[in-house]
C-alpha atoms as a PDB file:
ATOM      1  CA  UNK A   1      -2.006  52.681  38.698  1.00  0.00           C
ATOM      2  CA  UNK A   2       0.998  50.762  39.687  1.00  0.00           C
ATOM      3  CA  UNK A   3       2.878  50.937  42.835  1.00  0.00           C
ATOM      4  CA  UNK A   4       5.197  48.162  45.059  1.00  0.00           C
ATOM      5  CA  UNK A   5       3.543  45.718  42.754  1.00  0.00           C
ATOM      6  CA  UNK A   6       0.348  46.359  44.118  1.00  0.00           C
ATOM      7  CA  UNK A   7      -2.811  47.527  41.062  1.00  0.00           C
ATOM      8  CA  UNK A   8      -4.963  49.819  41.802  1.00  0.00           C
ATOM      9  CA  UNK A   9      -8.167  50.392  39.821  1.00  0.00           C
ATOM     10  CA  UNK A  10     -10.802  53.126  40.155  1.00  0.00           C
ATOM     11  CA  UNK A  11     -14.022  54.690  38.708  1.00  0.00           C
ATOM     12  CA  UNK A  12     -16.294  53.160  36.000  1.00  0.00           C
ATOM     13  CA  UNK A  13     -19.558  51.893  36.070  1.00  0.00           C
ATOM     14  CA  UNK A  14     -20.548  48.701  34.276  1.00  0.00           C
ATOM     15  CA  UNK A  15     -20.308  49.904  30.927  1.00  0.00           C
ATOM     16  CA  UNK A  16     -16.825  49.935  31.238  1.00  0.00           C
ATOM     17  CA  UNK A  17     -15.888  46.900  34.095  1.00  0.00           C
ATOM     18  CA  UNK A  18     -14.561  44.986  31.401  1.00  0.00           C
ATOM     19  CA  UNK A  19     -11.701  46.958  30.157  1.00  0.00           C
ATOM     20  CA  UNK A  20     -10.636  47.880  33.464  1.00  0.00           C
ATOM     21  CA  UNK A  21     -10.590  44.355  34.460  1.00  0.00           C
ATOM     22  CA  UNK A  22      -8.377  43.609  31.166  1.00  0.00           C
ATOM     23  CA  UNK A  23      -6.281  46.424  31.962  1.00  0.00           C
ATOM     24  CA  UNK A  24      -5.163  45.216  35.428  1.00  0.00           C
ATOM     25  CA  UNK A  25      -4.618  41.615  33.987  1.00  0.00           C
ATOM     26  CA  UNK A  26      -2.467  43.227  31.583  1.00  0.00           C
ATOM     27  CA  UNK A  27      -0.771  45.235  34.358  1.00  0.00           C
ATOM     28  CA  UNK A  28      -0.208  42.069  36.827  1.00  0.00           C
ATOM     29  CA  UNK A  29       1.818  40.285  33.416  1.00  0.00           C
ATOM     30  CA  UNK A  30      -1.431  37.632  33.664  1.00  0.00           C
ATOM     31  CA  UNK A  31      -2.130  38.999  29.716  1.00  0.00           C
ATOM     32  CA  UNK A  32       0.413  39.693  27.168  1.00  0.00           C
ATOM     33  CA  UNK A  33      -0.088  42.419  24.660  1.00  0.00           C
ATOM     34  CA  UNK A  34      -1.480  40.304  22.444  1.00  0.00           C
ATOM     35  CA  UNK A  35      -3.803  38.861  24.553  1.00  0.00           C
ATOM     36  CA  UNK A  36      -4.955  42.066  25.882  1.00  0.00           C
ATOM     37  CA  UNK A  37      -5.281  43.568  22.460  1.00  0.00           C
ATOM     38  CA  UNK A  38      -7.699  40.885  21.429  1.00  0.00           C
ATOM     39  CA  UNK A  39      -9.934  40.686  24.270  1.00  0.00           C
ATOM     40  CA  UNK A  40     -10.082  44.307  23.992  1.00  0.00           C
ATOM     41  CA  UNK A  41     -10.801  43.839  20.211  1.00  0.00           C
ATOM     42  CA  UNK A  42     -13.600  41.397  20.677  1.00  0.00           C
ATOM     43  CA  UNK A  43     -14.991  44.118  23.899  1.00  0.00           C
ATOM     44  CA  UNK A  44     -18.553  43.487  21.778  1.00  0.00           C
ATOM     45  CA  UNK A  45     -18.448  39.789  22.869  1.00  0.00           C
ATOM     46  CA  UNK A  46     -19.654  38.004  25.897  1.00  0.00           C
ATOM     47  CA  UNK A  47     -17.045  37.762  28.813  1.00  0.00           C
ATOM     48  CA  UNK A  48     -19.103  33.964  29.357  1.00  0.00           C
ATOM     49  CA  UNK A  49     -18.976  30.787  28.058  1.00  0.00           C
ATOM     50  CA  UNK A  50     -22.707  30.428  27.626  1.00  0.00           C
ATOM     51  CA  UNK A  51     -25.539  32.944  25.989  1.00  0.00           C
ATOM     52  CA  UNK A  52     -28.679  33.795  28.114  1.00  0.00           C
ATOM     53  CA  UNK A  53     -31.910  34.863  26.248  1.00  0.00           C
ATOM     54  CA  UNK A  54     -32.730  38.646  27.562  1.00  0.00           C
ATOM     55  CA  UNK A  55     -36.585  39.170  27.534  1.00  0.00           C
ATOM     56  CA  UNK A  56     -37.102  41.747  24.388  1.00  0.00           C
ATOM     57  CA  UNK A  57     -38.347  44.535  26.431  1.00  0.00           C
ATOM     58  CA  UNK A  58     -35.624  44.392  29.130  1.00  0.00           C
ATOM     59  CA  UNK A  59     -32.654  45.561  26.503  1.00  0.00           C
ATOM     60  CA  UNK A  60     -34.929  48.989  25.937  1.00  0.00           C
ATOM     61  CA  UNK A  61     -35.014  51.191  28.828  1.00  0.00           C
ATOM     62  CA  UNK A  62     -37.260  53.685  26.889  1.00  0.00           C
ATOM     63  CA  UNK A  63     -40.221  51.231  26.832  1.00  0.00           C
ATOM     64  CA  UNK A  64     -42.992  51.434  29.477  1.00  0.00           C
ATOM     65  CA  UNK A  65     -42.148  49.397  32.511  1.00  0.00           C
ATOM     66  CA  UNK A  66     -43.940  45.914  32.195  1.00  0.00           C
ATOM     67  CA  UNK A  67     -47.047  44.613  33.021  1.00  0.00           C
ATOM     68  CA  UNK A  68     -48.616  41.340  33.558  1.00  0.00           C
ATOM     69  CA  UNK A  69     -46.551  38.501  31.212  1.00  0.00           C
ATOM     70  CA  UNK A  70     -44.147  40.714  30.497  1.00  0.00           C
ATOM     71  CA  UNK A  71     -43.646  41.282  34.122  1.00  0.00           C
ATOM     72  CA  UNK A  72     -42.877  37.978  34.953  1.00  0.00           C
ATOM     73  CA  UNK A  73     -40.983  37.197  32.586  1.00  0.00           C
ATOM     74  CA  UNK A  74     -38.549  40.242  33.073  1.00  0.00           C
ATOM     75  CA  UNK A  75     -38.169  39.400  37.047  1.00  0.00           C
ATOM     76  CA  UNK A  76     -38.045  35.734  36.699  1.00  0.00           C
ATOM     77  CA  UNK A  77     -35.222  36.422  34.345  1.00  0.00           C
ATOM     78  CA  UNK A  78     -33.604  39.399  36.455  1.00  0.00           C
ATOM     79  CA  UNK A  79     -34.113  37.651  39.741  1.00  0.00           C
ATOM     80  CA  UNK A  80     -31.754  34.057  38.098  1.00  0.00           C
ATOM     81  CA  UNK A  81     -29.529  36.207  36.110  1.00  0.00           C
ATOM     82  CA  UNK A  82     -28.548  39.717  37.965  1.00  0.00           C
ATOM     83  CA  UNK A  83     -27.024  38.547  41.519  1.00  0.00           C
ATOM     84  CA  UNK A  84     -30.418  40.545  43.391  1.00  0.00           C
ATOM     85  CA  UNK A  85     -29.724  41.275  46.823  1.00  0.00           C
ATOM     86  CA  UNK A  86     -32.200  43.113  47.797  1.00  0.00           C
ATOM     87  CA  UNK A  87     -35.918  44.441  46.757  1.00  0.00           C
ATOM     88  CA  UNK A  88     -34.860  48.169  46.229  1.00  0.00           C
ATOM     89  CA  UNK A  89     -32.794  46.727  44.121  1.00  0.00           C
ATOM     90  CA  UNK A  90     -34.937  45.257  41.853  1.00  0.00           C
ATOM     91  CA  UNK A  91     -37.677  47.584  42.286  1.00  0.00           C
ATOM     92  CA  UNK A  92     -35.860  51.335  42.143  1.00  0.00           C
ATOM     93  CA  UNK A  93     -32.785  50.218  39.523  1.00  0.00           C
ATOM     94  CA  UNK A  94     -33.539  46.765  37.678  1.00  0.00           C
ATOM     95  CA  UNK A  95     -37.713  47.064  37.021  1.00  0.00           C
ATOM     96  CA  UNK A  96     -37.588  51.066  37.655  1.00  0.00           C
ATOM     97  CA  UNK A  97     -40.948  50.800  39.285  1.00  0.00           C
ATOM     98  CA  UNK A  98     -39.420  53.088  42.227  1.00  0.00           C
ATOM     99  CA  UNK A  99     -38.855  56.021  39.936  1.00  0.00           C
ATOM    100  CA  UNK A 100     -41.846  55.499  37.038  1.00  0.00           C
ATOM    101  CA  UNK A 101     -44.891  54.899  39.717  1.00  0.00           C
ATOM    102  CA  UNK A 102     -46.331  56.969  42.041  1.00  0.00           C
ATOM    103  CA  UNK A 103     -47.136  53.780  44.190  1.00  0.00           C
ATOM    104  CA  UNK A 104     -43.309  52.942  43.579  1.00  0.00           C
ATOM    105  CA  UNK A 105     -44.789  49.781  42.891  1.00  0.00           C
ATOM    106  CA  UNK A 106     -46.431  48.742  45.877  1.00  0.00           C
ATOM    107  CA  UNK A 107     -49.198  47.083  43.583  1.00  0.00           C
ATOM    108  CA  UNK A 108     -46.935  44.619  41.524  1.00  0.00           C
ATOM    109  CA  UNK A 109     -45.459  43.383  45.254  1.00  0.00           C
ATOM    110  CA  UNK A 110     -47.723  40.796  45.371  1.00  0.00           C
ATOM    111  CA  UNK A 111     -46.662  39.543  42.179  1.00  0.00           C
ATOM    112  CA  UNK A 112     -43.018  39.761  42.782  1.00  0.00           C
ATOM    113  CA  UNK A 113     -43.223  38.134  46.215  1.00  0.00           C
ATOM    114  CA  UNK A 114     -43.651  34.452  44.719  1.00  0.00           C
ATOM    115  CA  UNK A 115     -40.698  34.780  42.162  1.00  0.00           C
ATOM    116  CA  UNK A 116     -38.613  36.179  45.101  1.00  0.00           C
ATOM    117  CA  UNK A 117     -39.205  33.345  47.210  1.00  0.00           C
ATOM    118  CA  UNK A 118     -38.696  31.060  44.442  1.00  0.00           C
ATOM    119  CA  UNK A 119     -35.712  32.355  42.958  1.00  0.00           C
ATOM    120  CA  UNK A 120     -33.687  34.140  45.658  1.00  0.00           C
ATOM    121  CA  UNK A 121     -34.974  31.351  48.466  1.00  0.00           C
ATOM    122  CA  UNK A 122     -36.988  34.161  50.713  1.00  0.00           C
ATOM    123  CA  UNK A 123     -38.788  32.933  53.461  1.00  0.00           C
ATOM    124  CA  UNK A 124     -42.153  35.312  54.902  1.00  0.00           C
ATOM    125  CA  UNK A 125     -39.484  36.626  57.101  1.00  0.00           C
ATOM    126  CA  UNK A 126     -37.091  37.590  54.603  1.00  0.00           C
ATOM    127  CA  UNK A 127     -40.183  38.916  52.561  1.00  0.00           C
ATOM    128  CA  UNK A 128     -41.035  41.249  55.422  1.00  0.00           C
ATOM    129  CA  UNK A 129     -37.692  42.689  56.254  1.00  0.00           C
ATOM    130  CA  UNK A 130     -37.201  43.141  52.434  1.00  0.00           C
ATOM    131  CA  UNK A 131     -40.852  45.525  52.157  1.00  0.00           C
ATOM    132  CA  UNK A 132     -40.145  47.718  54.845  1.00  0.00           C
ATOM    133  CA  UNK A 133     -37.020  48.094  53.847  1.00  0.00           C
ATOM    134  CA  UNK A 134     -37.994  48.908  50.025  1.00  0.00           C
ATOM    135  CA  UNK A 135     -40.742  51.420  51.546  1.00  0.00           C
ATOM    136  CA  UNK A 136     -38.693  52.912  54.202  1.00  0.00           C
ATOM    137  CA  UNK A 137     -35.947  53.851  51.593  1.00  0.00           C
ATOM    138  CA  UNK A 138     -38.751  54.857  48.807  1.00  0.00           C
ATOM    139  CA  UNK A 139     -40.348  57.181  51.151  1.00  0.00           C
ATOM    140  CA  UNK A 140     -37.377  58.790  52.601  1.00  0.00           C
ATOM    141  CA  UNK A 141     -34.917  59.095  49.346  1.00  0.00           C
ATOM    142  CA  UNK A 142     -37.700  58.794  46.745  1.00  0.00           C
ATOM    143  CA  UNK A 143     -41.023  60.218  47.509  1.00  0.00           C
ATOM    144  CA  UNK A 144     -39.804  62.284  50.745  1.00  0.00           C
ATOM    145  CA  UNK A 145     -42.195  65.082  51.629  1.00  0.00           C
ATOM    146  CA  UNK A 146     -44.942  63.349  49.880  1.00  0.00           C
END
């Protein structure tokens, strides 16, 4: 939507980001048609400049959630390459251990905590802050009357 030159943009989820961000390019005049049509055209292609090698098991949601290796590998990946802010985060929507374990996880913390400090520069503090708040939202959104 268009109005007093201002572009306004709404819904979509990150499926679908990229068209709406070519769309209001297109809108502001900063692509032509042309343009537009073949960044639309090449929509299967990477917005980037540079490829990043995706841990097999992370591009199937279907497979168990990992263990062990595997487990490191996908956070150590996740944690430099998908902008984590926060341990729910990671836990409940990028690992799923939230939603597929009764524990929600809580074993695996200890294994995460190292690659959290490492990667997203947490301190003990941070650490602590970012547990309770992972448990305090499992328990009440997650697991509440458990």
């Amino acid at each position: 939507w268009q109005a007093n030159g201002v572009i306004s943009v709404s819904g979509g989820k990150l499926t679908t980001f990229r068209q709406i961000a070519l769309d209001a390019l297109k809108a502001a005049g900063i692509l032509d048609d042309k343009a537009h049509q073949q960044a639309v055209a090449g929509k299967h292609t990477r917005c980037f400049n540079h490829t990043v090698a995706t841990p097999t098991m992370l591009n199937n949601p279907l497979q168990p959630v990992a263990q062990g290796d595997d487990l490191i590998e996908q956070v150590s990946w996740i944690l430099q390459h998908e902008m984590v802010q926060h341990l729910d985060d990671l836990m409940l929507r990028r690992l799923r251990m939230g939603n597929m374990h009764a524990d929600g996880g809580d074993a695996v913390l200890n294994l995460i905590k190292p690659l959290c400090q490492q990667y997203l520069s947490w301190d003990e503090p941070r650490w602590q802050v970012e547990r309770t708040r992972y448990q305090q939202i499992l328990q009440q959104y997650y697991h509440a009357g458990l």
